[in-house]
Protein backbone atom coordinates (compact mmCIF):
# COMPACT_ATOMS: atom_id res chain seq x y z
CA UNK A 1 6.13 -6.01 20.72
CA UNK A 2 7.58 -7.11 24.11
CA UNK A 3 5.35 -6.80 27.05
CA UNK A 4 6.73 -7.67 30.75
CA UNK A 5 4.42 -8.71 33.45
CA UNK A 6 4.76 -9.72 36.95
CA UNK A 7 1.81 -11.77 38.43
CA UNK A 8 0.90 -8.94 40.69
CA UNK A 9 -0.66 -7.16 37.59
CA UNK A 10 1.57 -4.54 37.11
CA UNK A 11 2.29 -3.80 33.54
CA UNK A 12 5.71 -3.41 32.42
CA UNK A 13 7.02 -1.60 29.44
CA UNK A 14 6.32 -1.97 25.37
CA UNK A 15 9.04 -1.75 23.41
CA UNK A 16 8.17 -0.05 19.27
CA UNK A 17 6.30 -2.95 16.22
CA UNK A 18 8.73 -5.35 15.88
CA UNK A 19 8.71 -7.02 12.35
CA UNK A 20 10.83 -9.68 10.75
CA UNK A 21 11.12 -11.44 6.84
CA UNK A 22 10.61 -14.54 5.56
CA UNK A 23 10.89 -15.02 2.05
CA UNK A 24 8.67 -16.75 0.02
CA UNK A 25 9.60 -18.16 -3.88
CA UNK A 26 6.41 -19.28 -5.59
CA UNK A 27 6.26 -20.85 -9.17
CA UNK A 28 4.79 -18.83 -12.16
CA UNK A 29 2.74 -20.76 -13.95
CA UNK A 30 2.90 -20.96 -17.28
CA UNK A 31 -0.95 -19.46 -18.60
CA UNK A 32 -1.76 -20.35 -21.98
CA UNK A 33 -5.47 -19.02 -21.65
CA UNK A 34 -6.65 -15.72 -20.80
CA UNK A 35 -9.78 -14.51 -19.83
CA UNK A 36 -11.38 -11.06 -19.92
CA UNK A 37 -13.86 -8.62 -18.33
CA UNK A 38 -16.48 -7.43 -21.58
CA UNK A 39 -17.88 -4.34 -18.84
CA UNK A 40 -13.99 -3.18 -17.23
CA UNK A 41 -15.16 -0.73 -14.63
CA UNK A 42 -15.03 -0.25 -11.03
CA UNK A 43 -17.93 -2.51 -9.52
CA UNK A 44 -20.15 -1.79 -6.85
CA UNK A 45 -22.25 -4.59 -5.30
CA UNK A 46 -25.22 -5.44 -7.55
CA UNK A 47 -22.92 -4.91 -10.17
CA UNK A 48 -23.75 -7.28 -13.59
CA UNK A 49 -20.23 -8.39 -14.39
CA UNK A 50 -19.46 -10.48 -18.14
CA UNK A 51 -16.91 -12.79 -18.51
CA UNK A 52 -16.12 -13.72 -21.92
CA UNK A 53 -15.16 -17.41 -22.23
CA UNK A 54 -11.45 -18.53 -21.49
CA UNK A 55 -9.76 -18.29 -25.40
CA UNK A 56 -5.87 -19.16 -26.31
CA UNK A 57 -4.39 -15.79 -27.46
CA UNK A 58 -2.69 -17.41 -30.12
CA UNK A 59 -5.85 -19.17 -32.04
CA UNK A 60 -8.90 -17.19 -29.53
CA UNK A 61 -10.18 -20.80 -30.05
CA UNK A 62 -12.75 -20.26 -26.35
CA UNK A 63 -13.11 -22.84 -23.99
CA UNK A 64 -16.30 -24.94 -24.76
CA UNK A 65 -19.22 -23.33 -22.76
CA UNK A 66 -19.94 -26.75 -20.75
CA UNK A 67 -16.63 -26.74 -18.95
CA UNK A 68 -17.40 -27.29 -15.47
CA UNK A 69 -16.37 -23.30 -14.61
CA UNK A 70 -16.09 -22.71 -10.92
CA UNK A 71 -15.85 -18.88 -10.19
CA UNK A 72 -15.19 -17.41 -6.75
CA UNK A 73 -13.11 -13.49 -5.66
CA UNK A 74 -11.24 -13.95 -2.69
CA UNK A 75 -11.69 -17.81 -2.63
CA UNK A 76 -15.30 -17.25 -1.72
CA UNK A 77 -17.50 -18.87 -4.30
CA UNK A 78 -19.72 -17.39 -6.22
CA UNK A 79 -22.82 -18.12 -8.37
CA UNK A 80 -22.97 -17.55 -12.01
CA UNK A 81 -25.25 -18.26 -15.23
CA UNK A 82 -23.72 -18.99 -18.66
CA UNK A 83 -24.77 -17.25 -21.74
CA UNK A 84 -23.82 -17.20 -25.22
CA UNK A 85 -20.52 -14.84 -25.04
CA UNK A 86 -19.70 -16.25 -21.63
CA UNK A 87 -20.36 -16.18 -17.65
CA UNK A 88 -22.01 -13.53 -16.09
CA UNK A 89 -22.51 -13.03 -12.37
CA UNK A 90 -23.85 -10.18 -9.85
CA UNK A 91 -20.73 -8.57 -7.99
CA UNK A 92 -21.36 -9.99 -4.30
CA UNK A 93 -21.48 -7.30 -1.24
CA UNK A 94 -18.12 -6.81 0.22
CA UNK A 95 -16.53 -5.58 3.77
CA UNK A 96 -13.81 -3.53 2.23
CA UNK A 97 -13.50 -1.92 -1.31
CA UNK A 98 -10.31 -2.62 -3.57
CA UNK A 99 -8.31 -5.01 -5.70
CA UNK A 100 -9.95 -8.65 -5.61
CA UNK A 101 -8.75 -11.89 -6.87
CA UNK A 102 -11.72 -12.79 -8.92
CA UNK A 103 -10.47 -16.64 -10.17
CA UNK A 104 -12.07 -18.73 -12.74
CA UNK A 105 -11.42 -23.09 -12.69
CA UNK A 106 -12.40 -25.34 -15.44
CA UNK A 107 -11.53 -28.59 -17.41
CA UNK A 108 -9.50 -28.46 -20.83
CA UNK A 109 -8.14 -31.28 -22.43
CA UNK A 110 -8.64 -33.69 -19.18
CA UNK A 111 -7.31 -31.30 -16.73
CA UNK A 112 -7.85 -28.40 -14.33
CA UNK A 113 -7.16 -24.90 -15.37
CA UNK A 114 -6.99 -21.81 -12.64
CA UNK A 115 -6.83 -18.73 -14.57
CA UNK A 116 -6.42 -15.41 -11.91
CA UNK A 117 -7.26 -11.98 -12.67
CA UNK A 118 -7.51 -8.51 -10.65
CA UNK A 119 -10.94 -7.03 -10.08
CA UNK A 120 -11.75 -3.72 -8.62
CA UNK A 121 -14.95 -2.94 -6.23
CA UNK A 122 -15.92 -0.15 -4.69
CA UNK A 123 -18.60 1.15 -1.52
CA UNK A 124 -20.88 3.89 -2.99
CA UNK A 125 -22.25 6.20 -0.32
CA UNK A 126 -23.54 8.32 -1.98
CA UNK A 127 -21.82 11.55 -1.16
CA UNK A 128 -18.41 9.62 -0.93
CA UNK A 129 -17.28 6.42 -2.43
CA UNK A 130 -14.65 4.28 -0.99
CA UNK A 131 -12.01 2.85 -2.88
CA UNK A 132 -10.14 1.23 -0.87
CA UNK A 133 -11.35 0.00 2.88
CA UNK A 134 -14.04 1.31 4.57
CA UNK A 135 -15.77 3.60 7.67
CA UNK A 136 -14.00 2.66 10.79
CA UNK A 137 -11.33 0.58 9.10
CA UNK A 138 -7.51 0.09 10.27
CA UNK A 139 -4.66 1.96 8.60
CA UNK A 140 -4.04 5.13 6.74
CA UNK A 141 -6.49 6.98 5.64
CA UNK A 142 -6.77 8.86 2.24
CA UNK A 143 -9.27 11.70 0.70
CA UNK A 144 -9.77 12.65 -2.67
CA UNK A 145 -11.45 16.07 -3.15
CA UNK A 146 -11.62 18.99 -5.58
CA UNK A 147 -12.32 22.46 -5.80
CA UNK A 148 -15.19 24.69 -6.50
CA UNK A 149 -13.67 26.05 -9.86
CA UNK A 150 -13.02 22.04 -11.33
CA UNK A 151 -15.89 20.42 -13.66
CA UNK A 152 -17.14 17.92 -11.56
CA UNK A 153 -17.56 15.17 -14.20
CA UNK A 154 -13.80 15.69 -15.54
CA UNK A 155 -12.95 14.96 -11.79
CA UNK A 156 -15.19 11.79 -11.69
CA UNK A 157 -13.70 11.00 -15.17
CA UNK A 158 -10.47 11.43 -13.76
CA UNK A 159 -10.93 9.44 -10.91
CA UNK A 160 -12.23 6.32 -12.77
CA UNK A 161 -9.38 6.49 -15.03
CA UNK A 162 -6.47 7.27 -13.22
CA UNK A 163 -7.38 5.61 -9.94
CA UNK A 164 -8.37 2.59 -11.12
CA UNK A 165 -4.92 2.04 -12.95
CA UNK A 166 -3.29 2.83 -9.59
CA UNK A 167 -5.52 1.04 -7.30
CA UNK A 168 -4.04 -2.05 -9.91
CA UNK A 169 -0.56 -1.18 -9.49
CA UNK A 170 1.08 -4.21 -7.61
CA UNK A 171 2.45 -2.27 -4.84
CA UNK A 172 -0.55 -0.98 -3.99
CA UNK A 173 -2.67 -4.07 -4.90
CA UNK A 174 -0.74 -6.17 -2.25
CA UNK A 175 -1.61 -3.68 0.37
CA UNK A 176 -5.26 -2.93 -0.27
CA UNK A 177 -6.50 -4.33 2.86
CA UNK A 178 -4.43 -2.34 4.92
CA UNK A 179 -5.37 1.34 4.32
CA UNK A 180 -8.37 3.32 2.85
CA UNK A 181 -9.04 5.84 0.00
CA UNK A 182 -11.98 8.15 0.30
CA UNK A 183 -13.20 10.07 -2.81
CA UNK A 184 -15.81 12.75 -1.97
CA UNK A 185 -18.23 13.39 -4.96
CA UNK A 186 -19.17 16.50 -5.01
CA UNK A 187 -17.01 19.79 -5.33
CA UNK A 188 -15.53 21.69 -2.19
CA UNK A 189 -17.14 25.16 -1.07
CA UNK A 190 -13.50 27.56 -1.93
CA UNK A 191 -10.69 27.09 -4.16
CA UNK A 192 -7.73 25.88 -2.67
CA UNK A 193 -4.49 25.54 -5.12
CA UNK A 194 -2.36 28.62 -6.00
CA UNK A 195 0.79 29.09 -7.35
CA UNK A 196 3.55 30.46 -5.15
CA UNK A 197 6.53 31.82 -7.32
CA UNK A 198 5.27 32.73 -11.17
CA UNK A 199 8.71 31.22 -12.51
CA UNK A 200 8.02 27.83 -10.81
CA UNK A 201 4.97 27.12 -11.98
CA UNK A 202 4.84 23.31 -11.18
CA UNK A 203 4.77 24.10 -7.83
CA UNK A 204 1.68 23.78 -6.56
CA UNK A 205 0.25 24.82 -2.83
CA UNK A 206 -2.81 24.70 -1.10
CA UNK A 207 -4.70 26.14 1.47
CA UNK A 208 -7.36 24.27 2.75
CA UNK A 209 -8.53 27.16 5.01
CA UNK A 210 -11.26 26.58 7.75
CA UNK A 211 -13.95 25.93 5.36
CA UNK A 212 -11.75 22.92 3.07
CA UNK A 213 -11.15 21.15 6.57
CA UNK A 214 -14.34 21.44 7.72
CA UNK A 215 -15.83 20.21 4.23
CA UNK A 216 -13.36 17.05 4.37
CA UNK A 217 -14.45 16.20 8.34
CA UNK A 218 -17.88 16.43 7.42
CA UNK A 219 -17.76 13.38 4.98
CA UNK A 220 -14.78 11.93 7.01
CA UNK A 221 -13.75 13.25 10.25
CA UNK A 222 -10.70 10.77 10.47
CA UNK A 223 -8.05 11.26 7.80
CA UNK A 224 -3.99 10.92 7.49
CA UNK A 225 -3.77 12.57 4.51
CA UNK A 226 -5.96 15.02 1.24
CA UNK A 227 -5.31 14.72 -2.31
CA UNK A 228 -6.96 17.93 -3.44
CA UNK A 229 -7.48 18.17 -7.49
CA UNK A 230 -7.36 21.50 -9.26
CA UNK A 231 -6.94 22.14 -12.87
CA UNK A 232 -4.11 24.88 -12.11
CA UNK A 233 -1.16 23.41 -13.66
CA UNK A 234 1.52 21.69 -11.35
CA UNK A 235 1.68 19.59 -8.44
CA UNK A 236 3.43 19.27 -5.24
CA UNK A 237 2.73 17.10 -2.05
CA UNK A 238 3.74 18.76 1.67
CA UNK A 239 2.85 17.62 4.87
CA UNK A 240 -0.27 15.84 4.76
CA UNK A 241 -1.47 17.65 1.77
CA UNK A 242 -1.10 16.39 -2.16
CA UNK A 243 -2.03 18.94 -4.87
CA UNK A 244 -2.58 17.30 -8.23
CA UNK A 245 -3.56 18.67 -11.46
CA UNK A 246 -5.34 15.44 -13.36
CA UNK A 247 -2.15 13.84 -12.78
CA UNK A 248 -1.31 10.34 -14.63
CA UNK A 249 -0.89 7.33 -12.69
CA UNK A 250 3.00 7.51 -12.40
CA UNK A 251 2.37 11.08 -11.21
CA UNK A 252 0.17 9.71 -8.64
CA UNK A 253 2.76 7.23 -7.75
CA UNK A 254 5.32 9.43 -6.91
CA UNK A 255 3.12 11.71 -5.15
CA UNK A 256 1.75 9.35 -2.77
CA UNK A 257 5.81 8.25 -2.56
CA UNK A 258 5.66 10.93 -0.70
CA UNK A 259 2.50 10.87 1.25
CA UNK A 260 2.08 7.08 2.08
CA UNK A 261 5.91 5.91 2.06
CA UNK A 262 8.16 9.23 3.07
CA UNK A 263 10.08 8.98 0.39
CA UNK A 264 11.86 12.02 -0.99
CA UNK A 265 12.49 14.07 -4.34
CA UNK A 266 15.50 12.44 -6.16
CA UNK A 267 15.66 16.05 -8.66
CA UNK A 268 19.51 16.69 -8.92
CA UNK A 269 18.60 20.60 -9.94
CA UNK A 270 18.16 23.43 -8.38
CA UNK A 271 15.28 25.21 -10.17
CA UNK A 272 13.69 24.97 -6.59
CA UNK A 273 15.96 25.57 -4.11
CA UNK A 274 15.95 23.96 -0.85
CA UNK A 275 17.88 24.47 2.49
CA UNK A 276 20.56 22.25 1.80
CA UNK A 277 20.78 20.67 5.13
CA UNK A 278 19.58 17.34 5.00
CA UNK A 279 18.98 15.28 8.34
CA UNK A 280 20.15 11.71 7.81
CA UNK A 281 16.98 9.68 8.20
CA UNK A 282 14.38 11.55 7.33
CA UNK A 283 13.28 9.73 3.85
CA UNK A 284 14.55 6.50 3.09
CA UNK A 285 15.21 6.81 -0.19
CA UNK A 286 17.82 9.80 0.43
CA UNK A 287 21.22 9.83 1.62
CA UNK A 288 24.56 12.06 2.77
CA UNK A 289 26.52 8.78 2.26
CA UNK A 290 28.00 6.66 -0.23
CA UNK A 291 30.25 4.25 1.56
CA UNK A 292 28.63 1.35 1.93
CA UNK A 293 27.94 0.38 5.83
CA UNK A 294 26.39 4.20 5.71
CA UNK A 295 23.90 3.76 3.06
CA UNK A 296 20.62 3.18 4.54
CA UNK A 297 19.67 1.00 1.59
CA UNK A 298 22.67 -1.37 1.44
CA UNK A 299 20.83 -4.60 1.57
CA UNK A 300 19.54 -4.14 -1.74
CA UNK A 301 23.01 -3.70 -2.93
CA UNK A 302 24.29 -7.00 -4.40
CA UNK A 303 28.28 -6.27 -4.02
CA UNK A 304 29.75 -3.70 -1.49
CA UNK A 305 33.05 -4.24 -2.97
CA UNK A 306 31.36 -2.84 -6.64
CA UNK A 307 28.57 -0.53 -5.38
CA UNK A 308 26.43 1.10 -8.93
CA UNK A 309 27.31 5.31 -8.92
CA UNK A 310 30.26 5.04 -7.01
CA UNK A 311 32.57 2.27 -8.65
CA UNK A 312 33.34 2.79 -12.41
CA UNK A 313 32.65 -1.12 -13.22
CA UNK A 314 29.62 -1.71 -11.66
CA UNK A 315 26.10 -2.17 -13.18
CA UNK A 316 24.81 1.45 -13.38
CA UNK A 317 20.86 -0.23 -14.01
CA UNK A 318 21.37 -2.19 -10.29
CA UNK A 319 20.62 -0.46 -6.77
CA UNK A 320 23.44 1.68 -5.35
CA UNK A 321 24.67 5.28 -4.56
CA UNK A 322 24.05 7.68 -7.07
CA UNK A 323 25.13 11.62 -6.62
CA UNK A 324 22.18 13.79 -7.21
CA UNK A 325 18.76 14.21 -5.28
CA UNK A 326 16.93 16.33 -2.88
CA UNK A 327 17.71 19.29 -5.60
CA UNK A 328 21.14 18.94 -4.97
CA UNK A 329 23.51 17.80 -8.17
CA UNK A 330 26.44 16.98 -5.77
CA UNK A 331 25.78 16.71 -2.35
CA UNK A 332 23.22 13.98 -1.46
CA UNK A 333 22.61 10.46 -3.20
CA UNK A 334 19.60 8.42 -4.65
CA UNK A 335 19.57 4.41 -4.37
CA UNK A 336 18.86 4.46 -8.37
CA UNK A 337 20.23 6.00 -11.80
CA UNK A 338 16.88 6.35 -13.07
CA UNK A 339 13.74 6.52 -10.79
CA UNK A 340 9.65 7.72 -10.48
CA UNK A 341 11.06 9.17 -7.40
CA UNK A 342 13.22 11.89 -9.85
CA UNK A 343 12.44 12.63 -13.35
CA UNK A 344 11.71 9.74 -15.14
CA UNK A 345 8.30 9.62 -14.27
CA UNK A 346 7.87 6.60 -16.19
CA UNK A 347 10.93 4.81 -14.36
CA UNK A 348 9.43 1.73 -12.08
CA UNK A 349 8.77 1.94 -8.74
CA UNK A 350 12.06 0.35 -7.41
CA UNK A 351 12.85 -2.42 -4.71
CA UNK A 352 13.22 0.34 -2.26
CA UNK A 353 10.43 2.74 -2.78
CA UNK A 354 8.48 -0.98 -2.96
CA UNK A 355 10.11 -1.13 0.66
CA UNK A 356 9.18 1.39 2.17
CA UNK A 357 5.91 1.97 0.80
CA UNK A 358 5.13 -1.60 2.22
CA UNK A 359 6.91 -0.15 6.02
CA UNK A 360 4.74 3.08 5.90
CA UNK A 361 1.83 1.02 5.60
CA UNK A 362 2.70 -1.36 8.49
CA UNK A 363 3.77 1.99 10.51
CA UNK A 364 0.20 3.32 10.33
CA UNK A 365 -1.55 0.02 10.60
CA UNK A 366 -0.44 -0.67 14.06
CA UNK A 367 -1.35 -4.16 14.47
CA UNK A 368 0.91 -4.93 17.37
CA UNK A 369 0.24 -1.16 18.96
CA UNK A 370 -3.37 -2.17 19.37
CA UNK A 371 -2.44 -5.25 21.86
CA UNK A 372 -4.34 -4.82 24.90
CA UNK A 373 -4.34 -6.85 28.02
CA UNK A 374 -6.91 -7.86 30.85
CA UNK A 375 -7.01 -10.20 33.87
CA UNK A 376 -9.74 -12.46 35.97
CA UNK A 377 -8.12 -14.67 38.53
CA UNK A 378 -5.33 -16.30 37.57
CA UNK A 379 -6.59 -15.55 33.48
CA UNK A 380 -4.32 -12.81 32.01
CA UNK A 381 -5.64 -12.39 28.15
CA UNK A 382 -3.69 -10.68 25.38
CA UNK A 383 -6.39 -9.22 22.45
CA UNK A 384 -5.05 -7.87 19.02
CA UNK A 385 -7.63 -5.38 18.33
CA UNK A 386 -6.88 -4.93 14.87
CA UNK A 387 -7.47 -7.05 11.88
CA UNK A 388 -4.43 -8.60 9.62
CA UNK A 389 -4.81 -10.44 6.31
CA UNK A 390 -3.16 -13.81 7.18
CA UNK A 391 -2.08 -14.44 3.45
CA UNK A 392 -0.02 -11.62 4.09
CA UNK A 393 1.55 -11.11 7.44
CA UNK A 394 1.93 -13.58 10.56
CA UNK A 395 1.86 -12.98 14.12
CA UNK A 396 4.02 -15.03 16.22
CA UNK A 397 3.63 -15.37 19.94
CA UNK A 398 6.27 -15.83 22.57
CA UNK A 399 6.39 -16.64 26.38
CA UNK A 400 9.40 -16.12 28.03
CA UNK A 401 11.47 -16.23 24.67
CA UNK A 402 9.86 -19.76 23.38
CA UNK A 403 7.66 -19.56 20.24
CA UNK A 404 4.15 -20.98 20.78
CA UNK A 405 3.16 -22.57 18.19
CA UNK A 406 -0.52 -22.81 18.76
CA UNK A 407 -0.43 -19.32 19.32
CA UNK A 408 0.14 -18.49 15.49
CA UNK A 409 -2.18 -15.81 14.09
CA UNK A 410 -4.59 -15.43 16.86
CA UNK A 411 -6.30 -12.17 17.89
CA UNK A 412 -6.59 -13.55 21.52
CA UNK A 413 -4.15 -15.52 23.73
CA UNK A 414 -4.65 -16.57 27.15
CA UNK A 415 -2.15 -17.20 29.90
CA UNK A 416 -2.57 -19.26 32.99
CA UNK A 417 -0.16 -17.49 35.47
CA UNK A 418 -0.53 -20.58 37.59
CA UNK A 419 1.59 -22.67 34.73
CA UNK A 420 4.16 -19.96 35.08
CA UNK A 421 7.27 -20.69 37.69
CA UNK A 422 8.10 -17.67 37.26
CA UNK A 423 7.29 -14.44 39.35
CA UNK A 424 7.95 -12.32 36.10
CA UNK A 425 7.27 -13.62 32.97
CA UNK A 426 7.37 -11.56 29.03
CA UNK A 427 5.15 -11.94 26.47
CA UNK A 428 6.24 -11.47 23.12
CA UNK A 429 4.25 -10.45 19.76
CA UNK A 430 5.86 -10.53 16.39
CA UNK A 431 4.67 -9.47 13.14
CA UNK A 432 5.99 -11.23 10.16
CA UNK A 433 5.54 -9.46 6.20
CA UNK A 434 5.07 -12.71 4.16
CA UNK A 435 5.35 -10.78 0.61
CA UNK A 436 8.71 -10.12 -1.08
CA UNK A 437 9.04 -6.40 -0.70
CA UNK A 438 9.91 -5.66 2.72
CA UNK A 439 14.04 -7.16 3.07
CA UNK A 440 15.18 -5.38 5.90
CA UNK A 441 12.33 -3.91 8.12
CA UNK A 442 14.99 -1.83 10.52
CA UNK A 443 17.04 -0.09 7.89
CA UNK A 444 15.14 3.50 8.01
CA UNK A 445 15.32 5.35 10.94
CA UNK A 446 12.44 7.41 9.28
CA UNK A 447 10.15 4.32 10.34
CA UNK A 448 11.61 3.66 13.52
């Protein structure tokens, strides 16, 4: 984010969120012990939560009960009492709802152990439940609702299950302090979900009507996008609107593919038929192009001179250009041979679906758009409204092209225009993914 100023405080112009890679390679250490959760579920604050004892899943030989356990989620300590099947502690009160690091440290055998585990939380109020973030939060925002004609408690049972195994997926795990999910409670007023053409019947659509929009603003008035539940069969996901019959967690995957990331359909049949004119761009994981400096995805290709789907020799499992997708068998291509995206629901969620799912969440973040600027005397100061998880992503601060290092990861920089020789001087802001999944953050126009 480039902002030029002159020291008569005029404001100059802001270019689009600028972001750049570094790549990180961290060793995997080798675990010999587990450790489980005796109550899995969902936990609210007040929660009782059981920990059996670290075991070797070879012998379950446990840990002996005096060994020096230190417990803490988030790398914020936390209290616990030991019992005979292992620790127990009260789930702490936390800022946002989502995955947690809950670690456990102990001695074995004259050394240290760190065992690491996902835990889940969530903010009951009442009415609505968040399950990821919270009221007022940064990022894309996400409701869950149903209709009058679903049984609630299959819903609720629906949402514990399913969501909680997506709320774990890593993709989503790694971004969980960077958007919210809503779940309203209790039923909506109307039914929603119909069924447009009797021979598609997998097609889902929805009309939320006057009265479904209204019931969603009343809970949240602030929302990017509605999952709505029925138990008509199909699905479907246009606009800003998923419909979702109980779907499994892939399901939900894919559907949010399309929702959070922009990705599109990867079907190679025409059962549905679509206009076939396809605008370059407009999902990332789509493509009219299979020569290599065309496809949007070529730096996940490994060898341009061997590309998978277009060269006869080439590793068909590896990313490349494959014929088939947006429901047309041989006109547009797919990065994959086999993806969530098309109809291996099953298929993992690829390096870039991964890619862009981590880009569409940066997009409606907005850390850099929220930079604001203010002056007293000779005092210009630069404020990042918005939060960032430093483990995550960095922000880098430049004057007049030169890194500052002191700068790093502040919310608030200050400039003394007197230092400057200049009359016109830039300021520079640049945000920094430090996980693995983003490789090139400029590749998709559909994020530019």
């Amino acid at each position: 984010c480039d902002v030029y100023l002159t020291k008569s405080n005029i404001d100059g112009t802001v270019s689009k969120q600028k972001i750049s890679i570094i790549f990180h390679v961290k060793p995997v250490a080798d675990e010999n012990l587990k450790f489980d959760m005796t109550n899995k579920k969902v936990f609210v604050a007040g929660d009782s939560v059981q920990l059996n004892f670290p075991y070797d899943p070879d012998t379950h030989v446990s840990v002996p009960a005096n060994s020096n356990f230190k417990l803490s989620i988030d790398d914020i300590p936390v209290s616990y009492s030991v019992n005979v099947d292992g620790l127990n502690f009260t789930m702490p009160v936390h800022h946002l709802a989502g995955a947690k690091k809950l670690n456990i440290q102990f001695d074995n055998q004259g050394k240290t152990v760190s065992l690491t585990r996902s835990l889940l939380s969530k903010i009951d109020y009442g009415d609505i439940e968040y399950w990821m973030g919270d009221k007022g939060r940064p990022g894309a925002t996400y409701v869950v609702i149903t209709e009058q004609r679903v049984d609630r408690q299959e819903y609720l049972d629906w949402i514990n299950s399913q969501f909680t195994n997506f709320l774990n997926t890593p993709i989503v795990a790694q971004y969980s302090n960077y958007w919210n999910l809503v779940v309203i409670k209790k039923p909506a007023p109307e039914n929603y979900a119909y069924v447009d053409n009797e021979e598609v019947s997998a097609i889902l659509f929805g009309d939320l009507k006057e009265s479904g929009y209204a019931f969603v603003k009343s809970f949240v008035p602030n929302y990017d996008g509605i999952i709505l539940n029925t138990n008509l069969n199909g699905r479907a996901t246009g606009g800003y609107l998923m419909v979702v019959n109980f779907p499994h967690i892939n399901i939900l995957l894919h559907e949010f593919g399309h929702l959070h990331a922009k990705l599109g359909d990867e079907y190679a049949d025409t059962s549905y038929p679509r206009d076939p004119i396809y605008m370059e761009g407009l999902n990332p994981n789509v493509s009219n192009f299979n020569d290599y400096e065309s496809i949007p995805w070529k730096h996940w290709i490994l060898d341009k001179t061997n590309i998978p789907g277009v060269n006869a020799g080439a590793d068909q499992m590896g990313v490349g250009a494959f014929l088939g997708a947006n429901y047309k068998a041989n006109q547009f291509y797919r990065p994959m041979l086999s993806t969530i995206m098309g109809f291996d629901i099953f298929a993992p969620f690829g390096p870039i679906y991964t890619e862009a799912w981590a880009l569409g969440t940066y997009e409606r973040l907005g850390i850099l758009g929220s930079i604001t600027s203010t002056k007293t005397a000779n005092l210009r100061t630069f404020t990042v409204a918005k939060e960032w998880d430093r483990n995550l992503t960095k922000v880098e601060w430049f004057l007049n092209g030169s890194k500052q290092d002191g700068w790093t990861n502040q919310s608030e920089i200050i400039v003394d225009e007197n230092k400057i020789a200049e009359n016109i001087y830039s300021i520079k802001a640049e945000l920094t993914d430090l996980s693995s999944y983003i490789k090139n953050p400029h590749a998709y126009s559909a994020f530019k």
